[in-house]
Protein backbone atom coordinates (compact mmCIF):
# COMPACT_ATOMS: atom_id res chain seq x y z
CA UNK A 1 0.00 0.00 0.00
CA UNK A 2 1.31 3.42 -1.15
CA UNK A 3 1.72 6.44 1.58
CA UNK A 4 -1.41 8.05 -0.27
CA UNK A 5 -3.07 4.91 0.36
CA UNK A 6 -2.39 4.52 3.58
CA UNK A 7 -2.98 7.91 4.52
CA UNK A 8 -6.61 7.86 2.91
CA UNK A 9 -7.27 4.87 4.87
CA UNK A 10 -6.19 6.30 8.15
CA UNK A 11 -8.28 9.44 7.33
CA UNK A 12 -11.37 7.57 6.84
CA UNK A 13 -11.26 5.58 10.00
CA UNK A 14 -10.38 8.53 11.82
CA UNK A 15 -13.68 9.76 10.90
CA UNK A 16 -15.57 6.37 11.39
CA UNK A 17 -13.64 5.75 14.75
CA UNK A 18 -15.21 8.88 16.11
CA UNK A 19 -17.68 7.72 18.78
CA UNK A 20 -21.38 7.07 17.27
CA UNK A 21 -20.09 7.70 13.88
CA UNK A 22 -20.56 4.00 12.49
CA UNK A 23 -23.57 3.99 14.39
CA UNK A 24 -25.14 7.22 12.80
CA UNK A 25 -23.65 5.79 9.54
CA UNK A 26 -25.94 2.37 10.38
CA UNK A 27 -29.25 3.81 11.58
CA UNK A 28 -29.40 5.43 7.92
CA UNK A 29 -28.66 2.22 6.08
CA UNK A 30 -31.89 1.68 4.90
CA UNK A 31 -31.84 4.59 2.64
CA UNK A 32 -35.03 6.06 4.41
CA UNK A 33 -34.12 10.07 5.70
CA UNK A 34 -34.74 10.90 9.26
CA UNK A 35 -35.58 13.69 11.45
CA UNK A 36 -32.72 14.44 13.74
CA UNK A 37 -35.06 12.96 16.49
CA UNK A 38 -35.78 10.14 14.92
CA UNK A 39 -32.09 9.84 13.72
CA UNK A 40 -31.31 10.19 18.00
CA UNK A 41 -33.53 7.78 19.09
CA UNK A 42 -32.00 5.25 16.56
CA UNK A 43 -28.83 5.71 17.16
CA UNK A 44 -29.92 5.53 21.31
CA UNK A 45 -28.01 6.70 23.47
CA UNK A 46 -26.48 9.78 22.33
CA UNK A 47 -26.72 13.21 23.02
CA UNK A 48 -27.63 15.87 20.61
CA UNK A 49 -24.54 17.76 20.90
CA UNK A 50 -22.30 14.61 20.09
CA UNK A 51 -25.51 13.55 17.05
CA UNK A 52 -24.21 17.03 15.88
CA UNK A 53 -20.70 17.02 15.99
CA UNK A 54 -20.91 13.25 14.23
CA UNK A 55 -23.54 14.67 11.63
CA UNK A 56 -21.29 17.94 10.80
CA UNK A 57 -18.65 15.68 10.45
CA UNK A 58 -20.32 12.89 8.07
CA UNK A 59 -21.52 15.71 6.14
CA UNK A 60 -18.13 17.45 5.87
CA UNK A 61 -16.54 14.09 4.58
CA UNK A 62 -19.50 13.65 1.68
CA UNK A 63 -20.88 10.77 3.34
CA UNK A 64 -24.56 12.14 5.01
CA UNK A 65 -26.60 14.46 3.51
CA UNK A 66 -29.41 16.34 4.73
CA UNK A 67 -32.33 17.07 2.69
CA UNK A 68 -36.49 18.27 2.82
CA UNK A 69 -37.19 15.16 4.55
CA UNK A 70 -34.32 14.68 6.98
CA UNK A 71 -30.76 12.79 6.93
CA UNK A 72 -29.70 10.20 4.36
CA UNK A 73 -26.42 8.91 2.85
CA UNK A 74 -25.03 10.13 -0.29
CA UNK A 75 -23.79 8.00 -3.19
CA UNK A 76 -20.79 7.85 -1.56
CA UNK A 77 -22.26 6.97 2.09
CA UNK A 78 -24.16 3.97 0.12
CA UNK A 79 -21.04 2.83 -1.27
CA UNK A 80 -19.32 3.07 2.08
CA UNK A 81 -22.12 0.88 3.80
CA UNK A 82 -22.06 -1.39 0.55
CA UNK A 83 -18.65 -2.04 1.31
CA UNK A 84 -18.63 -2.58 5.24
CA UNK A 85 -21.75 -5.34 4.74
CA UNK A 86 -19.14 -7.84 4.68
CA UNK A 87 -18.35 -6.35 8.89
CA UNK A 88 -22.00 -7.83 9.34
CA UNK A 89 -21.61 -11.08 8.27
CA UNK A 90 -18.19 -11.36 10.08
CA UNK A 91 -19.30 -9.85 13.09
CA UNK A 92 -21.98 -13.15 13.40
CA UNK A 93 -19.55 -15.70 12.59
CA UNK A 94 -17.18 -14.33 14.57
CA UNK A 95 -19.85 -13.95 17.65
CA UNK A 96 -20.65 -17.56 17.64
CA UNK A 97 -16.78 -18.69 18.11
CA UNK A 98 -16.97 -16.56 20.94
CA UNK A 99 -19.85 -17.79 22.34
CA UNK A 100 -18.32 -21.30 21.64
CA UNK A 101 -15.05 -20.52 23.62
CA UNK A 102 -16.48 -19.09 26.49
CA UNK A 103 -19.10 -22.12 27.09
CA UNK A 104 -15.96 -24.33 27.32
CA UNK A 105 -13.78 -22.20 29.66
C-alpha cells in the first residue's frame, strides 16, 4: 500500500472511529431520511450535541446528507455501507466462536 493509500485509509477511519459515527452511519442504512429525532432515538443513546458534531462531520466528509425530509447517505455513504456489509456477516460468525469458547472455559 502506497503512503497516499495509507494515509486515505487512516483518514477515513479517523472519521468512522469517532464515537457514534458508524452507528449514525448504520441507523441510515436503509436509505429512508430521518428527522434528527428520529435519527437520536435510533442511534440511542447519544446526546444531541455529540448527534451534531458526528452529523457535521459525516456531512463534511460527503458521506450524510441532509435534505427536505431529513438525513440520508449520499452515493458515496451507500457505497461506504455497501462495502462494510461484509463487517455484518463477520461480526456473526465471529460472535458464535466466541460464544463457543467461552461455554468451554
Amino acid at each position: 500500500m502506497s503512503s497516499k493509500e495509507s494515509a486515505a485509509v487512516g483518514q477515513l477511519l479517523a472519521l468512522l472511529e469517532a464515537r457514534y459515527a458508524l452507528r449514525v452511519l448504520w441507523a441510515l442504512r436503509d436509505g429512508h431520511a430521518q428527522t434528527f429525532r428520529l435519527l437520536q432515538d435510533s442511534v440511542g443513546n447519544i446526546t444531541p450535541n455529540t448527534l451534531n458534531t458526528r452529523i457535521k462531520e459525516l456531512r463534511e466528509a460527503g458521506i450524510v446528507n441532509h435534505g427536505q425530509d431529513g438525513y440520508c447517505l449520499t452515493l458515496s455513504g451507500q457505497d461506504l455501507l455497501k462495502r462494510l456489509s461484509d463487517l455484518q456477516a463477520f461480526a456473526v460468525k465471529w460472535q458464535l466462536v466466541q460464544a463457543r469458547k467461552n461455554a468451554n472455559e
